[in-house]
Protein backbone atom coordinates (compact mmCIF):
# COMPACT_ATOMS: atom_id res chain seq x y z
CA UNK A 1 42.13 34.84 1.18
CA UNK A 2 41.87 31.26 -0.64
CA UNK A 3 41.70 29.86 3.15
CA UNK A 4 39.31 31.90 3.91
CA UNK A 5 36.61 31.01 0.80
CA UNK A 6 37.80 27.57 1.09
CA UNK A 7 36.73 27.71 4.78
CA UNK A 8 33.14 29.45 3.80
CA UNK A 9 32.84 26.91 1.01
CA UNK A 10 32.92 23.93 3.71
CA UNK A 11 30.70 25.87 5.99
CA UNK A 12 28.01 26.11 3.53
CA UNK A 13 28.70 22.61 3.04
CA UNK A 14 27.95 21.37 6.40
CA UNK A 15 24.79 23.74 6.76
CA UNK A 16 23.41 22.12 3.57
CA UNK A 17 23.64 18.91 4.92
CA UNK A 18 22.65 19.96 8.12
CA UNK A 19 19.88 21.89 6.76
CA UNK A 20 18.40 18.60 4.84
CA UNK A 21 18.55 15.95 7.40
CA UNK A 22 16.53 18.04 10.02
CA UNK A 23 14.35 18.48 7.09
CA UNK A 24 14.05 14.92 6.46
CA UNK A 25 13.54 14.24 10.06
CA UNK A 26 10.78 16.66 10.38
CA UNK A 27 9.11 14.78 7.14
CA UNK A 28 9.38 11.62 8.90
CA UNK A 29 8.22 13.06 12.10
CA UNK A 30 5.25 14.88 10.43
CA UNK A 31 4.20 11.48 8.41
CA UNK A 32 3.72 9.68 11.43
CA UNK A 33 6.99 7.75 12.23
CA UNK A 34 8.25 7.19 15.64
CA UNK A 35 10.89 9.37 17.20
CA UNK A 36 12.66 6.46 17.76
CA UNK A 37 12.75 5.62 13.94
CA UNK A 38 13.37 8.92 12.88
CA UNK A 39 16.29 9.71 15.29
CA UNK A 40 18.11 5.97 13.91
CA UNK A 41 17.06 5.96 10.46
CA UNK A 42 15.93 10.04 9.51
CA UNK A 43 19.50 11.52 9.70
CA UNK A 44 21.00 11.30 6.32
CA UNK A 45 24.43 12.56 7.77
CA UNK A 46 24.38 10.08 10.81
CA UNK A 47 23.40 5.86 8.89
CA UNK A 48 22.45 3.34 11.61
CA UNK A 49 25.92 1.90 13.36
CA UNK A 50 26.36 -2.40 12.34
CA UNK A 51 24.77 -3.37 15.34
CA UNK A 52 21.75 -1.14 15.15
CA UNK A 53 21.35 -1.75 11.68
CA UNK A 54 19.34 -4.84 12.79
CA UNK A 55 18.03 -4.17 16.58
CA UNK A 56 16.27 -0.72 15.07
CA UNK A 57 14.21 -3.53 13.26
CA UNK A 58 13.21 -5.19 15.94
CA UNK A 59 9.61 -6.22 16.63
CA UNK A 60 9.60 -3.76 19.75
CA UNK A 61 10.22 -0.64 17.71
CA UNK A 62 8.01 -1.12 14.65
CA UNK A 63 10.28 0.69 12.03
CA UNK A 64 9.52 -1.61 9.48
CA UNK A 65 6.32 -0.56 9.31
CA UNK A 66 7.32 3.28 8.24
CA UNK A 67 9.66 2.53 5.33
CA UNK A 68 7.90 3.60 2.98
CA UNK A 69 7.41 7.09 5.19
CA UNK A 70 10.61 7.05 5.98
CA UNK A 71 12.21 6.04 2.20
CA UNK A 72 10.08 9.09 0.77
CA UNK A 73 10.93 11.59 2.57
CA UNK A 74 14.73 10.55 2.75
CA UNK A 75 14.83 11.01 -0.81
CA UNK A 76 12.99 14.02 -0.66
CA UNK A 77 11.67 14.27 -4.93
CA UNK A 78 15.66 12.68 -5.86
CA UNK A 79 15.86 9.70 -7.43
CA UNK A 80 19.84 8.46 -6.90
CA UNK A 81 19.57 4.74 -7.74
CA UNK A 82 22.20 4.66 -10.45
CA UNK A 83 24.56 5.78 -7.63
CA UNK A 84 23.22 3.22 -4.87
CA UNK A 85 23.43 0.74 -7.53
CA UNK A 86 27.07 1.50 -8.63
CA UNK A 87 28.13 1.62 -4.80
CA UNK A 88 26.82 -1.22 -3.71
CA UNK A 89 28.71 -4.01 -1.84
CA UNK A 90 27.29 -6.79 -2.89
CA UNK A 91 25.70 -6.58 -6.51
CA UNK A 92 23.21 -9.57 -5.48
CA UNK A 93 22.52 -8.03 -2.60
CA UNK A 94 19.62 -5.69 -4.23
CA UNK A 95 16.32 -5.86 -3.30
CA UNK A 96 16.87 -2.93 -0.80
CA UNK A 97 18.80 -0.34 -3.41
CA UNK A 98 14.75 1.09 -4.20
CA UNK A 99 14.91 3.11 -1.09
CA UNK A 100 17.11 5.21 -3.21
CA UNK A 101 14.20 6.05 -5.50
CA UNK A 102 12.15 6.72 -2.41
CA UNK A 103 9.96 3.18 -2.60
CA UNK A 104 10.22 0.59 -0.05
CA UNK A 105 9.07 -2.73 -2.57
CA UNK A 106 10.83 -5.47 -2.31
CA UNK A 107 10.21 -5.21 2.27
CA UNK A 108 7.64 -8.15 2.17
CA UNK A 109 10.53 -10.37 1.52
CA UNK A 110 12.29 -9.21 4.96
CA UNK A 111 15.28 -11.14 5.83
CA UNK A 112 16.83 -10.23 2.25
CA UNK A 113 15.96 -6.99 2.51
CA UNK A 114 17.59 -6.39 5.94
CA UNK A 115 20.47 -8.17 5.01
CA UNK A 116 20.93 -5.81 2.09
CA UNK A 117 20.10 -2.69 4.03
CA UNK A 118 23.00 -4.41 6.67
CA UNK A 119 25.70 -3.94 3.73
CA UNK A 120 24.36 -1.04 1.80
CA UNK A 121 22.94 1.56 4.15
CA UNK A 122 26.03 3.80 4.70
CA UNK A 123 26.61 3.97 1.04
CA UNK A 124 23.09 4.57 0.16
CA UNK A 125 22.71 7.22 2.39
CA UNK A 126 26.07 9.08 1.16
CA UNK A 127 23.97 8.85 -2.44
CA UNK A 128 21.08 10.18 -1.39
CA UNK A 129 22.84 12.71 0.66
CA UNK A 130 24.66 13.96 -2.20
CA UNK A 131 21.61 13.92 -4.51
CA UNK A 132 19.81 16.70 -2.25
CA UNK A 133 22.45 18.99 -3.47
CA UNK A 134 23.05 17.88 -7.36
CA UNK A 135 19.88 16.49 -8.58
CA UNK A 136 16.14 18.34 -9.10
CA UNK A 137 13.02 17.73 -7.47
CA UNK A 138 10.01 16.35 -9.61
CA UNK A 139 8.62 19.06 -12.34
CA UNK A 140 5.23 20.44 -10.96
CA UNK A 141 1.77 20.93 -11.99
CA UNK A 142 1.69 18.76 -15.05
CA UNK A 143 -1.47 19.02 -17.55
CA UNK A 144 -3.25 18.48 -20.21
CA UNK A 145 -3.39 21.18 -21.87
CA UNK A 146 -5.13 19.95 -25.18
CA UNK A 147 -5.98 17.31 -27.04
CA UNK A 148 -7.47 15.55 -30.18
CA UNK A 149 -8.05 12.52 -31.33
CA UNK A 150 -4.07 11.55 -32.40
CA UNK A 151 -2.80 14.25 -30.15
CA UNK A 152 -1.95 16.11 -26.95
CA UNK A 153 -0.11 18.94 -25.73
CA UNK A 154 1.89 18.52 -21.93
CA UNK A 155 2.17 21.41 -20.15
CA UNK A 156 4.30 21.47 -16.70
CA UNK A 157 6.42 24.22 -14.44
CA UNK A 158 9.71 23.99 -12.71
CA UNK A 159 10.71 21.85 -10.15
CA UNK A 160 10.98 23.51 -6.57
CA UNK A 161 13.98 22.90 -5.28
CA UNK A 162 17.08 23.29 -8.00
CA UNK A 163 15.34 24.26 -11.01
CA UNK A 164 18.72 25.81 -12.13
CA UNK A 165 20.32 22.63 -11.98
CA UNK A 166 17.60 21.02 -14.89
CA UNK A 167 19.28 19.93 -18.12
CA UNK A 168 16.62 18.51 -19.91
CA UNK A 169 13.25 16.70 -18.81
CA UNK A 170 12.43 13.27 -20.28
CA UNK A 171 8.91 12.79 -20.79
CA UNK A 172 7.41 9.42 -20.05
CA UNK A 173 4.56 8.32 -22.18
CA UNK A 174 2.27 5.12 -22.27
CA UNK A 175 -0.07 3.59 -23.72
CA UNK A 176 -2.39 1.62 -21.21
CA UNK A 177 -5.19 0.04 -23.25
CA UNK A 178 -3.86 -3.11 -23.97
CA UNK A 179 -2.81 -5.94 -21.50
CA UNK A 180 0.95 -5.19 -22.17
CA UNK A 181 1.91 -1.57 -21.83
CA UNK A 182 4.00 0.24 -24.37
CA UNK A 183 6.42 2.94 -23.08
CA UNK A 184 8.16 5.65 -25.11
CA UNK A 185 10.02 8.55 -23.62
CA UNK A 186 10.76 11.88 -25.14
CA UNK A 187 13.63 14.74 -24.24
CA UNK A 188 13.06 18.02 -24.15
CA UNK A 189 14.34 21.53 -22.63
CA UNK A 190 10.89 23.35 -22.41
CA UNK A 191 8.20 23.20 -20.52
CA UNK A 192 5.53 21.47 -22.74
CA UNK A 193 5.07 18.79 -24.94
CA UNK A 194 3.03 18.22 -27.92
CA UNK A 195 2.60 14.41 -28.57
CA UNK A 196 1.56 12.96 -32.37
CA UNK A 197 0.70 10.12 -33.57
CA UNK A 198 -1.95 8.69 -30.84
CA UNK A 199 -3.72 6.19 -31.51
CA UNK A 200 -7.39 6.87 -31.47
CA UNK A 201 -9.75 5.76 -29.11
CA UNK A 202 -7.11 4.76 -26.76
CA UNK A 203 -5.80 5.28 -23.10
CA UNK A 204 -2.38 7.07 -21.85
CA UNK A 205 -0.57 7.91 -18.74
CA UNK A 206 2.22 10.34 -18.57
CA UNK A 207 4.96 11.86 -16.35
CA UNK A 208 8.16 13.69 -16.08
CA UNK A 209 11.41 13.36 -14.63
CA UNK A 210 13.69 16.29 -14.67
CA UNK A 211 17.48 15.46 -15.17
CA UNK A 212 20.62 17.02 -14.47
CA UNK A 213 23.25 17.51 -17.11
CA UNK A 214 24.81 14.29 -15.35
CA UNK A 215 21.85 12.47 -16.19
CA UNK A 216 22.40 9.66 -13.44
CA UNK A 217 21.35 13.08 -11.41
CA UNK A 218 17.44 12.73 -11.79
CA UNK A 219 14.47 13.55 -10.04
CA UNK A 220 11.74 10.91 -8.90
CA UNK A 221 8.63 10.77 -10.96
CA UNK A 222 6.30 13.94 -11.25
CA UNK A 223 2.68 13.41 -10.59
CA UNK A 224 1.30 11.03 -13.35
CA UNK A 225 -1.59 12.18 -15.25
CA UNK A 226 -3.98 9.90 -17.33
CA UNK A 227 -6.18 11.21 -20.48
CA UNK A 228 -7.77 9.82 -23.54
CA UNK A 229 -7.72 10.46 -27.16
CA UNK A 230 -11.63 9.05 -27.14
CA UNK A 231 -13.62 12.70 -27.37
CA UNK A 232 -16.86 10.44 -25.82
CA UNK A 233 -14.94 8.86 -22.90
CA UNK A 234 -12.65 9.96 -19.58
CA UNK A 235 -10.76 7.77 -17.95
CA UNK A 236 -11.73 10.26 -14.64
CA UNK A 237 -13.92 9.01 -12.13
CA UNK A 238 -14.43 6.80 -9.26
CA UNK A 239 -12.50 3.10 -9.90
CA UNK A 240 -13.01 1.52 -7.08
CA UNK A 241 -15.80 2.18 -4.46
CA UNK A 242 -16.66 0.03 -1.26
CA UNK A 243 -18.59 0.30 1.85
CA UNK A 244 -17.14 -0.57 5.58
CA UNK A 245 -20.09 -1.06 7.97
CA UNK A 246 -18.91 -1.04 12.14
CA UNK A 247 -20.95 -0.06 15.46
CA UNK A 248 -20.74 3.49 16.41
CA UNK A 249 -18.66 2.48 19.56
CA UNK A 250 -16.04 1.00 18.25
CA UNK A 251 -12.82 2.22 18.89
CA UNK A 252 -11.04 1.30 15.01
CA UNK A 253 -12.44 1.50 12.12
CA UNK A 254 -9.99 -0.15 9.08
CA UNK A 255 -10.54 0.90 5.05
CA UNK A 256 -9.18 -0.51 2.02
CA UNK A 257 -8.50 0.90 -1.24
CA UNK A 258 -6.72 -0.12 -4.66
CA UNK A 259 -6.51 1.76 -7.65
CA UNK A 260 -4.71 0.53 -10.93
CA UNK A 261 -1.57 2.52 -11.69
CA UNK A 262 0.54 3.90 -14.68
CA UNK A 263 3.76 3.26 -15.16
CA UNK A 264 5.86 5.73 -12.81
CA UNK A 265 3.22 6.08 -10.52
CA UNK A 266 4.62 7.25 -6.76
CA UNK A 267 3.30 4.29 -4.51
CA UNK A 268 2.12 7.72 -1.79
CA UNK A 269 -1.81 7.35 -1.79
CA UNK A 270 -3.68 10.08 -0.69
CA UNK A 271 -6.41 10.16 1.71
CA UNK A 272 -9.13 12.51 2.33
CA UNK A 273 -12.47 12.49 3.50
CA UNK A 274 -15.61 14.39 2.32
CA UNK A 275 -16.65 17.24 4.56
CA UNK A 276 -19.71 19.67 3.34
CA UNK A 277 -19.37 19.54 -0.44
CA UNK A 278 -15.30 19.37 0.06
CA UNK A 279 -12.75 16.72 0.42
CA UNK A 280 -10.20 17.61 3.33
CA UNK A 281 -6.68 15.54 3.75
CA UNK A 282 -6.91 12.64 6.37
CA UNK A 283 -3.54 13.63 8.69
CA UNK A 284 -2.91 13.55 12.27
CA UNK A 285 -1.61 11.07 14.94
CA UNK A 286 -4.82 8.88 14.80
CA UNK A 287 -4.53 8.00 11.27
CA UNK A 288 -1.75 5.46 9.92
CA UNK A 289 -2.00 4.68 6.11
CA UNK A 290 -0.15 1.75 4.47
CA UNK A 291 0.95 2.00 0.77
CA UNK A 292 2.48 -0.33 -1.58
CA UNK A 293 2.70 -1.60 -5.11
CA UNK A 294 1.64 -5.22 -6.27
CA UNK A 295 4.92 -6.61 -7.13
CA UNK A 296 3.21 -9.34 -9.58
CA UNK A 297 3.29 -7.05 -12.35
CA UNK A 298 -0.59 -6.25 -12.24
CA UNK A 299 0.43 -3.01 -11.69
CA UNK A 300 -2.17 -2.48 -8.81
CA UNK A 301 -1.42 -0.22 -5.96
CA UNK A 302 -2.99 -1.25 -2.50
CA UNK A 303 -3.55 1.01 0.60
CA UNK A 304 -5.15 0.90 4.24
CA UNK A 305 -6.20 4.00 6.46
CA UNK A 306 -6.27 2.62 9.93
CA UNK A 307 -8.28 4.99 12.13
CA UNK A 308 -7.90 4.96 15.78
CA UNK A 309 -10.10 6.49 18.49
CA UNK A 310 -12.74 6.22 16.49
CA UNK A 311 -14.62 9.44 16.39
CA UNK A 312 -18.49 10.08 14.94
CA UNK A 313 -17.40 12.39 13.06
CA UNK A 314 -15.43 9.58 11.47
CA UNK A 315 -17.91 8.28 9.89
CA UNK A 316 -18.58 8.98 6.30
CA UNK A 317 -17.25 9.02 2.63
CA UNK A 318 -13.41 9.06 1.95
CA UNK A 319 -11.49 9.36 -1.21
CA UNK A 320 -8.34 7.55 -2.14
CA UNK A 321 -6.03 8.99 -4.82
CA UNK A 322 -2.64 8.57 -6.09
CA UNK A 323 -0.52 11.72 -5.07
CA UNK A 324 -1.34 14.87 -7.72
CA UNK A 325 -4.00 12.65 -9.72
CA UNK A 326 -7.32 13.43 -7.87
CA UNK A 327 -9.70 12.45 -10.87
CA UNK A 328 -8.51 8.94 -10.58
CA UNK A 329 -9.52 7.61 -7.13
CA UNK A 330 -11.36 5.28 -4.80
CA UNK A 331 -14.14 5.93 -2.86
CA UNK A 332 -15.24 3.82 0.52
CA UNK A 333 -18.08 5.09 2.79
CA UNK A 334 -17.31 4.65 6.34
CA UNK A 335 -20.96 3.60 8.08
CA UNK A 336 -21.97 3.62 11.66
CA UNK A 337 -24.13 0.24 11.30
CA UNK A 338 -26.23 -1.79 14.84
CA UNK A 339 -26.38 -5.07 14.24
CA UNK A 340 -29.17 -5.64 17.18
CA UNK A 341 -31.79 -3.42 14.85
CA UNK A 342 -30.83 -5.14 11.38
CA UNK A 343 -32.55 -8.07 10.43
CA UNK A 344 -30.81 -11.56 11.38
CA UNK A 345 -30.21 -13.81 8.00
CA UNK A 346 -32.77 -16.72 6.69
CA UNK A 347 -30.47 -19.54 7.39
CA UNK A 348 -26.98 -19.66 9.50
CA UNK A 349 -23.75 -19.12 7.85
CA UNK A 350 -22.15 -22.61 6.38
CA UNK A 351 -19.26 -23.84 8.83
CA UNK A 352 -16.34 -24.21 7.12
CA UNK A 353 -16.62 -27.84 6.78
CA UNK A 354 -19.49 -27.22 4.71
CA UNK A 355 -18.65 -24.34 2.50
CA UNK A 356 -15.51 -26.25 2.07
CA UNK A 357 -16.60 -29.70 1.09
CA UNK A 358 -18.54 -27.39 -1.58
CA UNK A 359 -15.71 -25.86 -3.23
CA UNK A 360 -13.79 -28.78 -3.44
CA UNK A 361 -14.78 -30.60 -6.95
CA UNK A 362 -12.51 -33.05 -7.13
CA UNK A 363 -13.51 -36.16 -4.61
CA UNK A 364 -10.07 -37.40 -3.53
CA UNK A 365 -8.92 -34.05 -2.47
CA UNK A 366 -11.80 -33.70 0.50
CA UNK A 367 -9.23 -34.19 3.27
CA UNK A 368 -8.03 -30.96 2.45
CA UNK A 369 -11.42 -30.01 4.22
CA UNK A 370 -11.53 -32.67 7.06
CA UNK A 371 -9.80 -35.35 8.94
CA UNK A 372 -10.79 -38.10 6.64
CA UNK A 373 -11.97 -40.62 9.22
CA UNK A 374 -15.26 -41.19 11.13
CA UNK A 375 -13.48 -41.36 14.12
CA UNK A 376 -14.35 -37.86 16.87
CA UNK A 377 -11.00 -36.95 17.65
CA UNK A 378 -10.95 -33.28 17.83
CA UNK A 379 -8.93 -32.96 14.39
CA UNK A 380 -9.59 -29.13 12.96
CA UNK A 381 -9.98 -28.97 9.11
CA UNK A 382 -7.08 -29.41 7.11
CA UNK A 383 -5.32 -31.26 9.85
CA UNK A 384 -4.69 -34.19 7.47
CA UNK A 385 -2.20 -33.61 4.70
CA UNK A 386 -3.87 -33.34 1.14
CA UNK A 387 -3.79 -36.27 -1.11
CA UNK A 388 -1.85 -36.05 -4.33
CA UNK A 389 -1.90 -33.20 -6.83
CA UNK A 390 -4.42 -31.17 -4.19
CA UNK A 391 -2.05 -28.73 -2.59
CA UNK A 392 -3.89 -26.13 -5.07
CA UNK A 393 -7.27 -27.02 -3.23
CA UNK A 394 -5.50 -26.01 0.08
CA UNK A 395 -6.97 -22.06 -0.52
CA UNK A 396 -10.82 -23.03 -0.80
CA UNK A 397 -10.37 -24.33 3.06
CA UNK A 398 -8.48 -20.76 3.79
CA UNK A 399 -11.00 -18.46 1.86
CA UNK A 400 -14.45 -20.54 3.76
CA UNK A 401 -12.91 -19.64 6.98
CA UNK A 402 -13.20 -16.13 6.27
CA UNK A 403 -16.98 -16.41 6.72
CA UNK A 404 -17.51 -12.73 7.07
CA UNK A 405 -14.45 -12.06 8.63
CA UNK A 406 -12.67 -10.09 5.49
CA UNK A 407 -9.96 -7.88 6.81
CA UNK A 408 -8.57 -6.49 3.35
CA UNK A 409 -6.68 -3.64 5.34
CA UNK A 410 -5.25 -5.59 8.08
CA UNK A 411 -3.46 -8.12 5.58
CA UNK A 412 -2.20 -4.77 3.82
CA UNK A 413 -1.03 -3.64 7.11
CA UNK A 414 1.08 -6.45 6.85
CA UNK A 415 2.20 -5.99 3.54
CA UNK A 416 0.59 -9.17 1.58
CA UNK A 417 1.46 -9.46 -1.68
CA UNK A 418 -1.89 -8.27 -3.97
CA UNK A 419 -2.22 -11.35 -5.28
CA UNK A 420 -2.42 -13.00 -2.13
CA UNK A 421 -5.25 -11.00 -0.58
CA UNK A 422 -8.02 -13.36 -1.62
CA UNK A 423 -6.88 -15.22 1.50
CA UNK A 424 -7.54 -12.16 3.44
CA UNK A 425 -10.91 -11.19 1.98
CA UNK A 426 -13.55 -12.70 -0.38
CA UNK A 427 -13.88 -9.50 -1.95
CA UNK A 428 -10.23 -9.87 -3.90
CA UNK A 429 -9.71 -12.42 -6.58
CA UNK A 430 -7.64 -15.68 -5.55
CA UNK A 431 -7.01 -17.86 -8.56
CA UNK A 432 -5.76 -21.76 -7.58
CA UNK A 433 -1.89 -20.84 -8.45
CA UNK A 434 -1.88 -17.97 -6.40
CA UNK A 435 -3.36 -19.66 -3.52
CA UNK A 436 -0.23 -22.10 -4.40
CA UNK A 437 2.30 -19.87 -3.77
CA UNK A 438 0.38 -17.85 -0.79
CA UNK A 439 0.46 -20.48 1.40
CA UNK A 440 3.91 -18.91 3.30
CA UNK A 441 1.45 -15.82 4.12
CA UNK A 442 -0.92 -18.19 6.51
CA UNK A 443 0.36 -17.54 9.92
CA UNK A 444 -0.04 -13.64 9.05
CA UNK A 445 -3.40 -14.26 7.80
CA UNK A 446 -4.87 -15.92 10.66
CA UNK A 447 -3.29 -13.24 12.72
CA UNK A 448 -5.90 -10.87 10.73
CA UNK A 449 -8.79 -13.10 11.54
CA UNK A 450 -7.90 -13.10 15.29
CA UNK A 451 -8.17 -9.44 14.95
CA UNK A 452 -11.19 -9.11 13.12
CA UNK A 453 -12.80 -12.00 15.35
CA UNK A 454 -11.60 -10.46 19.22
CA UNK A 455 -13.72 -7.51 17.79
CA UNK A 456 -16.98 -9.38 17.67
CA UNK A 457 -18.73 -11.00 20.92
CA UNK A 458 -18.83 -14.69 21.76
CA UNK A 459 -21.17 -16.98 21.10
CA UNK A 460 -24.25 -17.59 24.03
CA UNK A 461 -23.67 -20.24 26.13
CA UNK A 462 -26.16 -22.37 28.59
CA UNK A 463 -28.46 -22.08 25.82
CA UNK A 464 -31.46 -23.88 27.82
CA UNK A 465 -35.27 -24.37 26.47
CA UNK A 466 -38.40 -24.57 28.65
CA UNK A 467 -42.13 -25.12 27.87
CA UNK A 468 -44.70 -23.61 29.10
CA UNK A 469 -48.05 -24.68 27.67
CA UNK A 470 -47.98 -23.20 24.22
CA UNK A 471 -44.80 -21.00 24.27
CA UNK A 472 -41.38 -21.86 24.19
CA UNK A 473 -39.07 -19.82 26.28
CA UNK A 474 -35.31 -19.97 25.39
CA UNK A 475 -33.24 -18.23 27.76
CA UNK A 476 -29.03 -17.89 27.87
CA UNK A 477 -26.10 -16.48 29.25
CA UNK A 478 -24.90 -12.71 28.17
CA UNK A 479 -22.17 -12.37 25.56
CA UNK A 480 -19.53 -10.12 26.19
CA UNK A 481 -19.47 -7.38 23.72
CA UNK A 482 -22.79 -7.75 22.16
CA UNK A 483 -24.82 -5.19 21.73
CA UNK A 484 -28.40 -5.20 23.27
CA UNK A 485 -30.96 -2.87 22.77
């Protein structure tokens, strides 16, 4: 009879884990990564072998680009990084032991990161296994249920999966109006909170993780939610807005969005776009959308929603929101724009030779912009190295060749660090030590302007001029890809 229950014990067992990794699999599947990423790195039960560990990385399949897909729905609302770190092979080898919490920072910096997912994956994936069956999912539906001026009451409901496994619920509280954030986390076993002692006139974020009676056991991060003790102001309300102008034909459209996070935020944005007087969840095979967190400590989360097969009814006004916190949120209208029936500008764009020898102020540093010699040899800008103490000077060359060619979501695509997407795009702030330590980003940032720029036609050529008595008649070859009307 023990044999027996012993027997049904391991059964269950095995269907548990069986039932969670074609769960997991199905989440990956259903966020848009490839089968081939899901089958290799989807399968909690089954970790990439030592050689695939690296080829499943490869340019050719593209599964870098779905870790954070992939790392959120592995971990499935557990949050097992005490265990990752504790099992760990290498200590120093670290900066891939986030999965665990279900974020993927830390990828930018890709050879250390592989090499610590080399070591680490088997014994990640045995945590993160195990925590589907001993830790909580996040508490839902968190609120506001009331506040004053020096107070506010939390109100929240049971995880979904294991509530019965809850020991307490630590309730993470700060206080974002200053520059430096101030944390302080409560413990309780209900299902509300009622926080004293705000300060008035002043700005919070909250969230709660539910914990198991081993406490290492935890959940990730429930939805954050922001409020203010000022009775006149909300912090609720559009943050960022922008507007993305392309022809109707085009085939890709590309949107950018950042929004300025709480502490514990879930680096999942949310997109949706505005249909009728509702907002309806961007999904499907067309759409890709690229998350991450600045890792600068500005505490800025970027995102891109590539669209492909560009439909008309596209076009329009989207909304970008942190997971569970739609009253906080971006907005960027999507615009089908001709650029034959707009009006052409008063004077031609500076060349970057121009714009650059502009920004420059100090005088010895101008070979940053040019060759530095009246010779014609064919030298591009910046071919010449800069002259002492002018490496900083190196970004107002990068940032004039944009010239209207910002691609803000392509350099996110390619995971840029925040404070490096002033290179990508006027529209971000680039301050001289950033553009400093940026400089290792180039080759991916010219890759964006080749992208925006095989978009756009050429420029005319046999430009020729005739006269005939009072009227000049210019006449030229046909672009390809311009648009005549």
């Amino acid at each position: 009879m023990r044999l027996a229950y012993l027997v049904v014990f391991v059964v269950l067992l095995l269907n548990s884990d069986v039932l969670a990794s074609a769960h997991i699999e199905s989440c990956c599947r259903n966020r848009g990564v490839s089968e081939v990423c899901s089958r290799a790195l989807c399968r909690l039960e089954s970790p990439p072998g030592d050689i695939e560990r690296y080829t499943i990385f490869e340019a050719r399949t593209g599964c870098a680009h779905y870790l954070t897909e992939i790392a959120e729905c592995l971990v499935d609302g557990r949050d097992s990084s005490e265990c990752c770190r504790m099992s760990a092979v290498q200590a120093e080898e670290s900066s891939c032991l986030v999965l665990c919490s279900g974020s993927s920072n830390g990828a930018n910096r890709w050879v250390r990161y592989q090499s610590c997912l080399a070591i680490n994956i088997p014994s990640m994936y045995t945590c993160i296994l195990n925590s589907h069956s001993n830790a909580p999912t996040p508490p839902q539906l968190l609120k506001i249920a009331s506040k004053t001026s020096t107070s506010a009451e939390i109100q929240w409901s049971a995880p979904a999966k294991h509530p019965e496994l809850v020991h307490i619920y630590k309730v993470h509280v700060t206080d974002t109006s200053g520059a430096v954030h101030k944390e302080v986390i409560h413990a309780t076993k209900l299902f509300s909170i009622n926080l004293t002692n705000l300060r008035p006139e002043a700005k919070y974020s909250v969230f709660v993780v539910a914990h198991a009676a081993d406490l290492s056991q935890k959940s990730t991060p429930s939805d954050i939610v922001h409020f203010s003790t000022s009775v006149a102001s909300s912090v609720e309300g559009a943050s960022y807005t922008s507007t993305v102008q392309t022809p109707q034909e085009s085939t890709r459209a590309s949107l950018a969005c950042r929004l300025r996070m709480g502490v514990g935020t879930k680096t999942y944005m949310v997109w949706e776009k505005k249909v009728g007087s509702e907002y309806r969840k961007v999904e499907g095979s067309r759409f890709k959308i690229t998350t991450y967190a600045s890792e600068d400590g500005s505490g800025v989360l970027v995102s891109a929603l590539d669209i492909r097969h560009l439909e008309k009814s596209d076009f329009g006004t989207y909304k970008c929101h942190v997971r569970g916190n739609g009253n906080y949120y971006g907005e960027v209208d999507l615009l089908a724009h001709s650029h034959a029936a707009g009006k052409p500008p008063l004077n031609p764009p500076e060349t970057p030779l121009e714009c650059c020898s502009r920004a420059v102020f100090r005088a010895h540093c101008h070979s940053v912009c040019h060759a530095g010699s009246e010779k014609k040899r064919g030298l591009k800008p910046g071919a010449f190295l800069p002259q002492y103490r002018c490496l900083d000077e190196f970004q107002s060359l990068l940032r004039c060749t944009l010239s209207e060619i910002n691609n803000a979501p392509c350099c996110i695509r390619k995971k840029i660090p925040y404070h490096c997407l002033g290179m990508c795009d006027s529209n971000f702030e680039l301050s001289k030590l950033d553009g400093y330590n940026c400089l290792e980003y180039e080759a991916h940032i010219r890759q964006c302007q080749i992208e925006t720029i095989s978009m756009r036609p050429e420029a005319v050529s046999n430009l020729q001029i005739r006269n005939e008595r009072d009227t000049i008649i210019l006449s030229w070859e046909r672009s390809d890809k311009a648009e005549v009307l």
